[in-house]
Protein backbone atom coordinates (compact mmCIF):
# COMPACT_ATOMS: atom_id res chain seq x y z
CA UNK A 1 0.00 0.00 0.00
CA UNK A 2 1.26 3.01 -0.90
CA UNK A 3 0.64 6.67 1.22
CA UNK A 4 -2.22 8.81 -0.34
CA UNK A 5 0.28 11.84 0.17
CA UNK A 6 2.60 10.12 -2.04
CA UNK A 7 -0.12 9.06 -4.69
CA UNK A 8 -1.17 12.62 -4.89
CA UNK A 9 2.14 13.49 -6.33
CA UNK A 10 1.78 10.83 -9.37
CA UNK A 11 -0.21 12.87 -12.19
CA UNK A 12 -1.02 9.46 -13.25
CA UNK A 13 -3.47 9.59 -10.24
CA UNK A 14 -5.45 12.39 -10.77
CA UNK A 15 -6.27 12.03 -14.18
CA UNK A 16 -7.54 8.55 -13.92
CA UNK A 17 -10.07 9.94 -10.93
CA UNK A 18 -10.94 12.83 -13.27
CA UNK A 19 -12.09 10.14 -16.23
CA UNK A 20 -15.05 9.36 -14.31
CA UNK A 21 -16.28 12.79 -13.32
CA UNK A 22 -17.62 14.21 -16.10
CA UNK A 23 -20.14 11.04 -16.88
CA UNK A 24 -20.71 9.59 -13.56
CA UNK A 25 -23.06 12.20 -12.13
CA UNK A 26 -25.21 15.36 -12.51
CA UNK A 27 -25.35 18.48 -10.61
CA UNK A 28 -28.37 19.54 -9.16
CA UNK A 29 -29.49 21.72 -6.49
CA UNK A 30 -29.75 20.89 -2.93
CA UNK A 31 -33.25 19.53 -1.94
CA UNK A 32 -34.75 17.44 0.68
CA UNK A 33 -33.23 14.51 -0.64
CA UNK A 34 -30.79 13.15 1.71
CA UNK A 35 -27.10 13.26 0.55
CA UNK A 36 -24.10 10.89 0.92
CA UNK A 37 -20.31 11.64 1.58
CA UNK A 38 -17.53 10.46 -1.05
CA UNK A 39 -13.36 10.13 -0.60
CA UNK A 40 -10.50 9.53 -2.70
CA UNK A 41 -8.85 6.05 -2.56
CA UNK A 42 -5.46 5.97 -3.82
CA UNK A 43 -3.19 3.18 -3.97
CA UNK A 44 -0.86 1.24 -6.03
CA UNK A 45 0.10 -1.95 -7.13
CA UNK A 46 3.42 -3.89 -7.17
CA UNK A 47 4.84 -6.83 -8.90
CA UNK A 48 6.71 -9.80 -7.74
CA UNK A 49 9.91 -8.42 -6.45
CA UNK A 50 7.81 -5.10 -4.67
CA UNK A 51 8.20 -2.14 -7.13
CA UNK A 52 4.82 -0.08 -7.98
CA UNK A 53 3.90 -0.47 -11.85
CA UNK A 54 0.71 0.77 -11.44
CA UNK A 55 -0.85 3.98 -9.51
CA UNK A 56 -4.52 3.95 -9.27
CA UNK A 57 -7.15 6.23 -8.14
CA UNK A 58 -10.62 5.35 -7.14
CA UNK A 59 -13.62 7.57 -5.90
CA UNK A 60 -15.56 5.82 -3.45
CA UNK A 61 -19.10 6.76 -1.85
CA UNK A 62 -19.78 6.09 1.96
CA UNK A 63 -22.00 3.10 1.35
CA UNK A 64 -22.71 2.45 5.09
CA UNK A 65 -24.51 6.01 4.87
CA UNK A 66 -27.48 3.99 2.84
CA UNK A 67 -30.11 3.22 3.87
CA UNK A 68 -32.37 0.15 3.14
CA UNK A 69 -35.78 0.86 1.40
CA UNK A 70 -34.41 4.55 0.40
CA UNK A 71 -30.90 4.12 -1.00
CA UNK A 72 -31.15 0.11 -1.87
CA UNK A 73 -33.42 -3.03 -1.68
CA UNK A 74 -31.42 -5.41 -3.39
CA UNK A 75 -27.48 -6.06 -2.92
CA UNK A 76 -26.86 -9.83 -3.84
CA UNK A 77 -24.15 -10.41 -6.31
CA UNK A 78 -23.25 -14.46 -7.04
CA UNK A 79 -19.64 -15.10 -6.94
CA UNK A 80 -18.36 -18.00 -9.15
CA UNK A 81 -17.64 -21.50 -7.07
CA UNK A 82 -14.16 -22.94 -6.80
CA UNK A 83 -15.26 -25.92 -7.69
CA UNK A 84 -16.98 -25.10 -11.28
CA UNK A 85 -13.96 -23.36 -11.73
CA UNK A 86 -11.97 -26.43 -10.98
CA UNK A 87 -14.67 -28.34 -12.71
CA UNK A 88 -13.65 -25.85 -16.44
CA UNK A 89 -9.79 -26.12 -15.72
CA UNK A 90 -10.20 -30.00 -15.84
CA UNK A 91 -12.27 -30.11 -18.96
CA UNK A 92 -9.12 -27.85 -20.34
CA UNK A 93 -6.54 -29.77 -19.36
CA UNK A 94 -8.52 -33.46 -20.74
CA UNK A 95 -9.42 -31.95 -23.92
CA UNK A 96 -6.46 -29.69 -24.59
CA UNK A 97 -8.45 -26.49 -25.02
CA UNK A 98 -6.54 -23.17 -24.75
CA UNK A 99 -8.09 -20.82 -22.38
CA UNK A 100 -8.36 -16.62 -22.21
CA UNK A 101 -8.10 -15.00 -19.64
CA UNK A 102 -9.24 -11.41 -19.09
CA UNK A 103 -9.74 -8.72 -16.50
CA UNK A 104 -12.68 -6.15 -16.71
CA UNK A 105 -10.92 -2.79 -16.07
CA UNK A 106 -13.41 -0.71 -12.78
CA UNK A 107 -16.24 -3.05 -13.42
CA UNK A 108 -18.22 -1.28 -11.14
CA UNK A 109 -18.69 1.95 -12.98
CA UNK A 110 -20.01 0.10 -15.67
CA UNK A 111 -23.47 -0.87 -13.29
CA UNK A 112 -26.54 1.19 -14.15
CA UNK A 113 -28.67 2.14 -10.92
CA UNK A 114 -32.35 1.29 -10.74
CA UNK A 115 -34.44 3.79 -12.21
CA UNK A 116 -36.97 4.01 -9.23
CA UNK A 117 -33.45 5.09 -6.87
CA UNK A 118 -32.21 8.13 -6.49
CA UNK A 119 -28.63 8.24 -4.83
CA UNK A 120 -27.23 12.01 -3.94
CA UNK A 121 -23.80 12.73 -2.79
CA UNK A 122 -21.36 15.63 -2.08
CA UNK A 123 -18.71 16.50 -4.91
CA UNK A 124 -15.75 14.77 -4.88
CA UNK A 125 -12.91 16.07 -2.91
CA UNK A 126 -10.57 17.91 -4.84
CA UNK A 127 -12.71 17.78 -7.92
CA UNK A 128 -16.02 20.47 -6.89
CA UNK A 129 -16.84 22.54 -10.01
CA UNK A 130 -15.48 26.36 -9.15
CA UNK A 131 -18.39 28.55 -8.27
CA UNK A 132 -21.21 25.70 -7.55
CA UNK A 133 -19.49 24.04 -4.79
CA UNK A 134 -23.32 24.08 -3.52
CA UNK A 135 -24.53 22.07 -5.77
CA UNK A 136 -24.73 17.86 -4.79
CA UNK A 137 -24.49 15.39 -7.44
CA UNK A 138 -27.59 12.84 -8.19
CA UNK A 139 -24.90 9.50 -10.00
CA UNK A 140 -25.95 8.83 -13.42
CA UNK A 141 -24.70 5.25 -12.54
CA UNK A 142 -22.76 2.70 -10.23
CA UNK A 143 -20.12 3.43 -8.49
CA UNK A 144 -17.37 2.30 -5.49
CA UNK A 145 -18.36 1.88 -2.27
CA UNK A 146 -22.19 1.59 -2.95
CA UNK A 147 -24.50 -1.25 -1.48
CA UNK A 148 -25.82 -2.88 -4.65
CA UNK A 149 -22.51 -1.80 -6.57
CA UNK A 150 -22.16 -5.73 -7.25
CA UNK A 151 -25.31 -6.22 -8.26
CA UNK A 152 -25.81 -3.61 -10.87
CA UNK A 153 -22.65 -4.62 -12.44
CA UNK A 154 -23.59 -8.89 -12.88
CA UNK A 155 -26.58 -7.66 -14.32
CA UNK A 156 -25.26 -5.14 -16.49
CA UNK A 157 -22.57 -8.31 -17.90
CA UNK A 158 -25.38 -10.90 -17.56
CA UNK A 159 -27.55 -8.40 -19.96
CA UNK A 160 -24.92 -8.02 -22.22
CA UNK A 161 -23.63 -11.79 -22.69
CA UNK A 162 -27.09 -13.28 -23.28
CA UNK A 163 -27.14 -10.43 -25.93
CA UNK A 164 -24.44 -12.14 -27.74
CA UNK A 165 -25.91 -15.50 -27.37
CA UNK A 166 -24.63 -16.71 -24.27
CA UNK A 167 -26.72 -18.90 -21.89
CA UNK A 168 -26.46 -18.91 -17.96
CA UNK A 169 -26.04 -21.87 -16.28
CA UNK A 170 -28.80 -22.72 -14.20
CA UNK A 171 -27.29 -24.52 -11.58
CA UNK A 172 -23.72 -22.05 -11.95
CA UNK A 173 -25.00 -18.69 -12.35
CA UNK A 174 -21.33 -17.44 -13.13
CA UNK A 175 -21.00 -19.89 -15.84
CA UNK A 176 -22.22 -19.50 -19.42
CA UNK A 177 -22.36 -21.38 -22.44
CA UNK A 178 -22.47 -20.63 -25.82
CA UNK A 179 -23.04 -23.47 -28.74
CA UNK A 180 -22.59 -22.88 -32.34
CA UNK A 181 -23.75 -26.43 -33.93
CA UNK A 182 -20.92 -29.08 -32.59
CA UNK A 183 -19.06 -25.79 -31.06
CA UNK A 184 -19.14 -25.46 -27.22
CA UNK A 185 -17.32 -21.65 -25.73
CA UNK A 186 -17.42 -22.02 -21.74
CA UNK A 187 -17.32 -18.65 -19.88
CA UNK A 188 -16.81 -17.90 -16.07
CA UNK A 189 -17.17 -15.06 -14.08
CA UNK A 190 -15.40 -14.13 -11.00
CA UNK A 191 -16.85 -10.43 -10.17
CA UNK A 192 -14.22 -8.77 -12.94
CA UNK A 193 -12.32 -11.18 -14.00
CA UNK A 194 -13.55 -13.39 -17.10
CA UNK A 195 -11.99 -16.76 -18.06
CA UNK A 196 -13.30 -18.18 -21.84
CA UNK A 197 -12.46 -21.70 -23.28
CA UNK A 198 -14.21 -24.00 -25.04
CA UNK A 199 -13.82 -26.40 -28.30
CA UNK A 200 -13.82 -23.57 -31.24
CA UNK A 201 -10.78 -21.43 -31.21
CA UNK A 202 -12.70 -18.80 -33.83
CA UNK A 203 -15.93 -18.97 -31.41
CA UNK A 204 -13.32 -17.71 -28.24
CA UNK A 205 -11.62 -14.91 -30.16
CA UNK A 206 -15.36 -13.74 -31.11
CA UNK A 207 -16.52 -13.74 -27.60
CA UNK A 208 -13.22 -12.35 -26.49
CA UNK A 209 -13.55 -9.33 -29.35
CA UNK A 210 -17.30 -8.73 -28.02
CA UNK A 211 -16.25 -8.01 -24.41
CA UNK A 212 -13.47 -5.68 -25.69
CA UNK A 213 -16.06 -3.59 -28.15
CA UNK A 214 -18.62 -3.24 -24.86
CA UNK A 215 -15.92 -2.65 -22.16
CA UNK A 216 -12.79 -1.31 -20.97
CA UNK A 217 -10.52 -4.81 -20.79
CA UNK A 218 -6.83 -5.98 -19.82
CA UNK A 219 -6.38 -8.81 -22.39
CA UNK A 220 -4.35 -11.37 -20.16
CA UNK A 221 -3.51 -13.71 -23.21
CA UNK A 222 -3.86 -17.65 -22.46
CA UNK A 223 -3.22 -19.49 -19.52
CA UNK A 224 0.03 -20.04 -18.67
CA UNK A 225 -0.24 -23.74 -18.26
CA UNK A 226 -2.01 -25.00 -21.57
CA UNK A 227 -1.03 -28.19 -22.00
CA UNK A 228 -3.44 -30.93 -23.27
CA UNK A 229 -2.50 -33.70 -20.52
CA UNK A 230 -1.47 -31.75 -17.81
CA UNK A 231 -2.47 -28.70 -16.11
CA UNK A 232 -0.62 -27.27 -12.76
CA UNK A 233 -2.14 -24.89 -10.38
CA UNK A 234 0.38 -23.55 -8.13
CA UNK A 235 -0.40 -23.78 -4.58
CA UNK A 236 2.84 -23.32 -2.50
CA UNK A 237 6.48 -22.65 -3.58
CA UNK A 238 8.35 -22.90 -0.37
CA UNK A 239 8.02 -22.70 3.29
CA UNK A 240 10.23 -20.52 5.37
CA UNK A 241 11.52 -21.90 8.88
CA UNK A 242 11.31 -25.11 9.29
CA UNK A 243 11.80 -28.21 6.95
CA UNK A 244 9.28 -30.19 5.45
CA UNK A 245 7.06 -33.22 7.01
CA UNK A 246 5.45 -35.50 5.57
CA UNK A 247 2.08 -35.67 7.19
CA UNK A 248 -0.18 -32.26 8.09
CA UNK A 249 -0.59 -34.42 11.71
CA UNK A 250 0.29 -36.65 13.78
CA UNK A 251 -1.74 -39.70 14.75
CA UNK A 252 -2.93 -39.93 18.35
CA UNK A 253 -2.28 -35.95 18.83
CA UNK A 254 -4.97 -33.78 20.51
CA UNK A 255 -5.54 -30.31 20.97
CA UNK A 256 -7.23 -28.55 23.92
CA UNK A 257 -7.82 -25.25 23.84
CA UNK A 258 -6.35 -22.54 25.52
CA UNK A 259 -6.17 -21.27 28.94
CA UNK A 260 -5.61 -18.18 28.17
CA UNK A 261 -8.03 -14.96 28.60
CA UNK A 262 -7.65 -12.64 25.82
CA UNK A 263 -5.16 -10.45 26.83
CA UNK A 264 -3.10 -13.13 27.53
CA UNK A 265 -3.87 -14.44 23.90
CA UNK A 266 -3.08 -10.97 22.34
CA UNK A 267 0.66 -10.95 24.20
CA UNK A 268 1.52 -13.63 22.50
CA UNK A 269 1.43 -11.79 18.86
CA UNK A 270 1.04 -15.02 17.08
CA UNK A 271 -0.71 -14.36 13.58
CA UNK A 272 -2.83 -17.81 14.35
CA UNK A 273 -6.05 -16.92 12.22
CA UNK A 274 -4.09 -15.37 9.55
CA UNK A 275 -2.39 -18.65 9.08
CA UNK A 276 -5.44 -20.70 9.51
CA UNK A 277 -7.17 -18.44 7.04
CA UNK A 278 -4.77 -18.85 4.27
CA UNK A 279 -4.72 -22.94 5.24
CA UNK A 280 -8.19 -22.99 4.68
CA UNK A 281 -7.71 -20.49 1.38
CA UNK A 282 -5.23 -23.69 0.34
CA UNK A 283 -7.52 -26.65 0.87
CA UNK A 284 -10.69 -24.51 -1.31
CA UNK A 285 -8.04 -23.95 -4.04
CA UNK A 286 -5.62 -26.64 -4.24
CA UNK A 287 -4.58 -28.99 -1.24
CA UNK A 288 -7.68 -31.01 -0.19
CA UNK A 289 -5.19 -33.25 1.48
CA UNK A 290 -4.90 -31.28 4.65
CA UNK A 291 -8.82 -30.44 5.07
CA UNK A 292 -9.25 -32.26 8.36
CA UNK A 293 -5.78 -30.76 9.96
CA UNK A 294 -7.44 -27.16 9.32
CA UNK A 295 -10.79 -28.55 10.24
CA UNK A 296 -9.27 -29.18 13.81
CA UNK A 297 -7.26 -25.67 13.69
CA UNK A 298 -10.75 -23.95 13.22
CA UNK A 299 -11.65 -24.87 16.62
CA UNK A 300 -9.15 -23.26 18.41
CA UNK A 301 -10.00 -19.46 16.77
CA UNK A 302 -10.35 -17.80 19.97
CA UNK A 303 -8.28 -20.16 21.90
CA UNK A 304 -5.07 -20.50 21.08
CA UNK A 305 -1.84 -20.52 22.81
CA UNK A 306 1.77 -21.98 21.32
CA UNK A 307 0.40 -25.40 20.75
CA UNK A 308 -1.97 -24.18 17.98
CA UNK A 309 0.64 -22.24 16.47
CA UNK A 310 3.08 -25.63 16.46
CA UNK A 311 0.76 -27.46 14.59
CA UNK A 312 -1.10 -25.05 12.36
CA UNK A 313 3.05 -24.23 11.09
CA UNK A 314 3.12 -28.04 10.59
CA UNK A 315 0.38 -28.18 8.46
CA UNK A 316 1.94 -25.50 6.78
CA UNK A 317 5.50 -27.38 6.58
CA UNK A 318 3.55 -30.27 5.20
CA UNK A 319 2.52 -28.58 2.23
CA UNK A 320 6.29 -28.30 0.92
CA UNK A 321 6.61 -32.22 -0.23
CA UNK A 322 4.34 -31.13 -2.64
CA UNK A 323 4.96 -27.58 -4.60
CA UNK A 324 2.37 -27.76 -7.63
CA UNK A 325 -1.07 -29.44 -7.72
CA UNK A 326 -0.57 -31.57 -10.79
CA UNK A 327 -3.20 -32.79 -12.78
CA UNK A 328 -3.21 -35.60 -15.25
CA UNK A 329 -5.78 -36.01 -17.95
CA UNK A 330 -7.03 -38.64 -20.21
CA UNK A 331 -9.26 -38.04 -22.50
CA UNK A 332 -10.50 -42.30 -22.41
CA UNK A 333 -13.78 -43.50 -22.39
CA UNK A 334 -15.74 -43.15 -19.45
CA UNK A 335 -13.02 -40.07 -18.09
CA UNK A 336 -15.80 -37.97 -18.28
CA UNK A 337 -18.15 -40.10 -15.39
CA UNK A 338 -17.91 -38.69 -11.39
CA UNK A 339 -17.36 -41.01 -8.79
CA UNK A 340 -17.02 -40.53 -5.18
CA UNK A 341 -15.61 -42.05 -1.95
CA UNK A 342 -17.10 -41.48 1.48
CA UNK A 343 -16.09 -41.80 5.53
CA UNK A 344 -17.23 -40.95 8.81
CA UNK A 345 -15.06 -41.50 11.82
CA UNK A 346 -17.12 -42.19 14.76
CA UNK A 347 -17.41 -39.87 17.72
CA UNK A 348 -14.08 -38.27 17.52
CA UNK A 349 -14.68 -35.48 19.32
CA UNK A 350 -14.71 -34.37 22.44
CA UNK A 351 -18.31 -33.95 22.39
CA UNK A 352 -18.67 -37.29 20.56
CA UNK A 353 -19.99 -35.95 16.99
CA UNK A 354 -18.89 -37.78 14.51
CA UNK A 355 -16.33 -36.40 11.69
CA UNK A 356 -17.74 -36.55 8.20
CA UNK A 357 -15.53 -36.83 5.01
CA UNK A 358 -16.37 -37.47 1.14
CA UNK A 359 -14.56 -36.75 -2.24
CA UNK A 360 -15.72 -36.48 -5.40
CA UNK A 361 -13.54 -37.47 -8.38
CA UNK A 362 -13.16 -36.23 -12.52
CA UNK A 363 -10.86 -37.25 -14.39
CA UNK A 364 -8.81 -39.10 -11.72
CA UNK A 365 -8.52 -35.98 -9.89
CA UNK A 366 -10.46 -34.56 -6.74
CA UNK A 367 -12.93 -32.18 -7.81
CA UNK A 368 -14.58 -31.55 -4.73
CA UNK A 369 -13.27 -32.37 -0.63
CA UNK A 370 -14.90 -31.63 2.34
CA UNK A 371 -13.88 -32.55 6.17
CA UNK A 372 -16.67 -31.59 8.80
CA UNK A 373 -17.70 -32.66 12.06
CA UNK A 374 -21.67 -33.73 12.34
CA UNK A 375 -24.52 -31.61 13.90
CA UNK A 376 -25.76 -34.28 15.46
CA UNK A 377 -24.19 -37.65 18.32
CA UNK A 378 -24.75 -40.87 16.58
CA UNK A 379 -25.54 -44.11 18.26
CA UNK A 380 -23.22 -45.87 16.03
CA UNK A 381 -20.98 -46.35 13.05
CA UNK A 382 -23.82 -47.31 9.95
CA UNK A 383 -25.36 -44.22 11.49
CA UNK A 384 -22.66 -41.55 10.88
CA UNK A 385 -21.65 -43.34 7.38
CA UNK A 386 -25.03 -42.55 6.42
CA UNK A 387 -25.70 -39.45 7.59
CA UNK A 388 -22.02 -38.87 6.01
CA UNK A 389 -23.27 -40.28 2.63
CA UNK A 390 -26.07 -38.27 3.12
CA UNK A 391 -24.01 -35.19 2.31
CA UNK A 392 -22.22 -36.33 -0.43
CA UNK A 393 -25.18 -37.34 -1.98
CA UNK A 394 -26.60 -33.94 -2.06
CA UNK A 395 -23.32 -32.44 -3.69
CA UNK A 396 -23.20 -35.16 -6.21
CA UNK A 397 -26.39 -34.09 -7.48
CA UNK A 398 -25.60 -31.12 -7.97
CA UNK A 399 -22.79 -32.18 -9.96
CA UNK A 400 -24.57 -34.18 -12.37
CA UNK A 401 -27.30 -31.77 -13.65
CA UNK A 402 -24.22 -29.43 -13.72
CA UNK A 403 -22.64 -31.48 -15.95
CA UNK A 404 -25.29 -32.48 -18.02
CA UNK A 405 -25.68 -28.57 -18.74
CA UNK A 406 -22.19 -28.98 -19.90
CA UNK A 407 -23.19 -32.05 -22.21
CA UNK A 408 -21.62 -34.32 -20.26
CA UNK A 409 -24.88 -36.78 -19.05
CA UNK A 410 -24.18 -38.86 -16.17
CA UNK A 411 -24.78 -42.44 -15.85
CA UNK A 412 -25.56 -44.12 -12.09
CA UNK A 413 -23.16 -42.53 -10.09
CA UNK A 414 -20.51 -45.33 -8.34
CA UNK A 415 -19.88 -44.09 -4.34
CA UNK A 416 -17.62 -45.95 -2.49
CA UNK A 417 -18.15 -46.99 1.16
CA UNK A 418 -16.70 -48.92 3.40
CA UNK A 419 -19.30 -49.76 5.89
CA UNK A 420 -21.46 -52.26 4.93
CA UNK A 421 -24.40 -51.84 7.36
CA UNK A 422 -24.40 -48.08 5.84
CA UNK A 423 -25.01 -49.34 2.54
CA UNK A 424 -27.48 -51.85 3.76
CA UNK A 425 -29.69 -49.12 5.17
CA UNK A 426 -29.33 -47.11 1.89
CA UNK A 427 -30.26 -49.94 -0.08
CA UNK A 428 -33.47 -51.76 2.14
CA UNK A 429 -36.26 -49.91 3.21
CA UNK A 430 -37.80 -50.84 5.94
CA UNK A 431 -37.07 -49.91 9.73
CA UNK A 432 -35.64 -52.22 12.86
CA UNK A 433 -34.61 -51.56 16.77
CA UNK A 434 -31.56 -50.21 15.57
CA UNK A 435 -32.25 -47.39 12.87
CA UNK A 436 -35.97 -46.54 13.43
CA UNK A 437 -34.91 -43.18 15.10
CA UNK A 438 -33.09 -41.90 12.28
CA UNK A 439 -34.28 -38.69 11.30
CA UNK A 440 -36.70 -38.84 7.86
CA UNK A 441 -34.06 -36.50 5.96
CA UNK A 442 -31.34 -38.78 5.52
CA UNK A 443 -33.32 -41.02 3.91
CA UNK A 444 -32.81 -38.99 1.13
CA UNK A 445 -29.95 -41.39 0.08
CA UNK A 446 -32.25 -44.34 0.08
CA UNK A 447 -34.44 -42.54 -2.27
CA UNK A 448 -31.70 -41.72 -4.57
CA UNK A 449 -30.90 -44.86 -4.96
CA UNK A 450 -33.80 -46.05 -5.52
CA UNK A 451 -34.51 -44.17 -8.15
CA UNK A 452 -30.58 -45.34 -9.22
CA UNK A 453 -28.95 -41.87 -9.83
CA UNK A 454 -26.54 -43.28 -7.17
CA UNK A 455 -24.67 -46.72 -6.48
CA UNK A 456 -23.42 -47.57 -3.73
CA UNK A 457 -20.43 -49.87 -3.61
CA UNK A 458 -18.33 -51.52 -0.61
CA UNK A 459 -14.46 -50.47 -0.84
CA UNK A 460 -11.85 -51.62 1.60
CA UNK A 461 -11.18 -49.47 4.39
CA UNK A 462 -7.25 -49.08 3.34
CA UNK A 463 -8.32 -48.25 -0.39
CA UNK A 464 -10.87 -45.48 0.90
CA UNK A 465 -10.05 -42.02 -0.13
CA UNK A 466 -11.94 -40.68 2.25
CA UNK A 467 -10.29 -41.55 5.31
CA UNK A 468 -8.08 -39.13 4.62
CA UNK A 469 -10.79 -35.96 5.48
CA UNK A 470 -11.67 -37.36 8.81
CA UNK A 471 -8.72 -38.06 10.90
CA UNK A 472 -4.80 -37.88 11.21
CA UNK A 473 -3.12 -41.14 9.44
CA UNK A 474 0.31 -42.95 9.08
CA UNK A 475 2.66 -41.42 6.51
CA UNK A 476 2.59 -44.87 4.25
CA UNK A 477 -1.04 -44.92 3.99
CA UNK A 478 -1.19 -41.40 3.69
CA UNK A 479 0.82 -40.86 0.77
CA UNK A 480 -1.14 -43.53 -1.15
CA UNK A 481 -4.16 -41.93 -0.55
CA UNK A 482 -3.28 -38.53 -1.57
CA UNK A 483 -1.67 -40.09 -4.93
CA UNK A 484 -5.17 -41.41 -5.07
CA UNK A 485 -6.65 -37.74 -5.21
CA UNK A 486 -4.66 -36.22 -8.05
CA UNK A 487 -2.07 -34.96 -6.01
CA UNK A 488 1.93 -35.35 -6.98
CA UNK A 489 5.08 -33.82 -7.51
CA UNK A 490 5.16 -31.68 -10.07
CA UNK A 491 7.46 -29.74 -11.64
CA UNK A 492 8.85 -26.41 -9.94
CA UNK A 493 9.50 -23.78 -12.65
């Protein structure tokens, strides 16, 4: 971040403030209509090695001046999933596609406001019109800062991409399609930033063209990692003080939380949820592997002493082993089907809930992970597999009609368990002694199967993915199973 007194001296600054003025508003007189407050924002960015290449300048309104029913109604803005974004990068990598990326330069001021709102602010600092400082300005359209900012701009892009034949996803609202006879052009949106790929070369530089002609764009060229069998997300490329381990934790280790009273907690200056944050950032993106060691670090938020912070720089330590994310790709028949592996570890907690686990897998690789403890104390193992399958179950159909959007139609879907009694439940209606109490919900998986969208398959306990989301493991095992999920060396440059 760079000093506002030190951005006011770039030129650069003010003249990329003053390229909004003139359009974004009009002057009128002051009324009874209430009036917001407005700043300058001025900051730079850097590249790798620290210098400032860039000096921006951005005017933002006082957006918690609004008020609800007056200033705004509606705010929500979808974000794109990780996972459908994982979901595209796969399909890239399997089918060799080359993929654009591009950046959509102050989206935001490209938002039109409802026509029923009127929004009224203060000129801008620095920038009042000589001789009608009285005047306020009524803005002509979106801008920084405001409440529904978001909004107005993913409608003003939705507006325009179904205007050039695009088609929103139903069940990925930040994913569009386009289809020109056997031509398929995928497009994702992440608030500004656009990523198009697809089948059809010609169809991407048309779509690519289009977004240029409508808005202001930074053309970031294709991927940097375009090749047809392998794709590597970077994740980590080294990890200062200490050496690497193999494992994220050790087996038979348990945390307690802290003694400590606040103050005693803020003396220790440990930047505990930082770290835990950007774990947690690390398992979303890239290294499922070490969910369930930043499951257990999530506990400890607001109790933590030097313990935590030993193991949460473990888990960090254990991501060195592996620098890249490497994904390999074959385009063979039946590459294109999900499958999906499920666990549950029984009461291992200290208030006895049960740990949940599942993974779903394209392409050989993990799509989705996710390591969570239960809402609820079973009475026994078949219980917490189910209610665990229960979970995964839901996700996985969300996956398939996903995919069949995509053209990708999914046959029976294969999960593997390895609790038979589980499976038995899934499979036989009917109630006993034993599992009449089980709540009417989680029979959801029974009718899924029933209706045979899922399968349900018994898998060895060692050869369950799984296991590795719900509790700490030896190193052997682990490694095999984290082979098993897509993850391995990869290469460092």
């Amino acid at each position: 971040m760079i000093r506002c007194v030190q951005a006011l001296t770039k030129p650069q600054s003010k003249s990329k403030m003053a390229a909004w003025i003139s359009p974004g508003y009009a002057l009128l007189e002051r009324a009874f209509h209430p009036w917001g407050s407005a700043q300058d924002v001025l900051f730079a960015s850097g590249n790798a090695v620290g210098h400032f290449t860039k000096y921006k300048a951005r005017l933002v309104i006082k957006g918690f001046m609004q008020r609800y029913g007056l200033d705004y109604v509606e705010i929500f803005a979808p974000v794109l999933r990780y996972n459908t974004l994982r979901l595209v990068l796969f399909l890239v990598a399997s089918n060799g596609w080359i993929i654009r990326q591009m950046d959509v330069k102050t989206a935001f001021l490209n938002g039109y406001l409802d026509e029923d709102t009127e929004i009224f602010m203060v000129q801008p600092p620095n920038f009042a019109v000589p001789g009608m400082e009285h005047l306020v300005c009524k803005l002509l359209e979106a801008i920084y800062g405001l409440k529904q900012a978001p909004r107005c701009w993913y409608l003003t892009l939705h507006e325009f991409l179904v205007s050039i034949s695009f088609e929103r996803c139903i069940k990925e609202v930040c994913l569009y399609i386009k289809r020109v006879g056997d031509s398929m052009v995928l497009l994702t949106v992440y608030v500004d930033d656009i990523t198009i790929t697809g089948n059809d070369n010609q169809e991407i530089e048309k779509a690519c063209d289009s977004l240029k002609l409508r808005f202001k764009m930074t053309d970031l060229g294709q991927g940097r990692d375009n090749v047809s069998t392998r794709l590597c997300l970077k994740s980590l490329r080294e990890v200062q003080h200490g050496h690497p381990v193999s494992t994220p934790e050790v087996v038979g280790q348990v945390l307690e939380p802290s003694k400590l009273n606040p103050s005693e907690m803020k003396t220790l200056n440990l930047p505990y949820r930082e770290l835990v944050g950007s774990l947690q950032n690390l398992v979303t993106c890239t290294r499922p592997d070490i969910a369930n060691a930043v499951r257990s670090l999530s506990k400890y938020l607001s109790c933590f002493d030097e313990s935590h912070w030993k193991q949460a720089k473990r888990v960090l330590r254990s991501t060195a082993p592996i620098a890249l994310f490497k994904i390999d790709c074959t385009n063979q028949v039946g590459a294109f089907q999900v499958e999906a592996y499920c666990d549950a570890d029984f009461a291992n907690s200290e208030d006895r809930r049960s740990i949940s686990g599942f993974l779903v897998m394209f392409l050989g690789c993990c799509l989705s992970a996710r390591s969570r403890k239960q809402t609820m104390v079973t009475l026994s193992t078949a219980e917490a597999e189910y209610i665990a399958l229960c979970d995964l179950v839901k996700e996985l159909l969300w996956y398939i009609e996903l995919l069949e959007e995509l053209g990708f139609p999914q046959r029976s879907i294969v999960v593997h368990c390895d609790n038979q009694s589980a499976i038995a439940i899934a499979k036989n209606p009917g109630h006993d002694e034993r599992t009449k109490h089980i709540s009417t919900k989680y029979h959801f998986v029974r009718d899924q199967v029933e209706k045979g969208r899922i399968q349900l398959q018994y898998c060895p306990t060692k050869l369950i993915v799984a296991d590795i989301l719900t509790k700490a493991i030896p190193r052997e095992q682990f490694e095999i199973l984290r082979s098993k999920m897509g993850l391995a060396d990869g290469p460092t440059n």
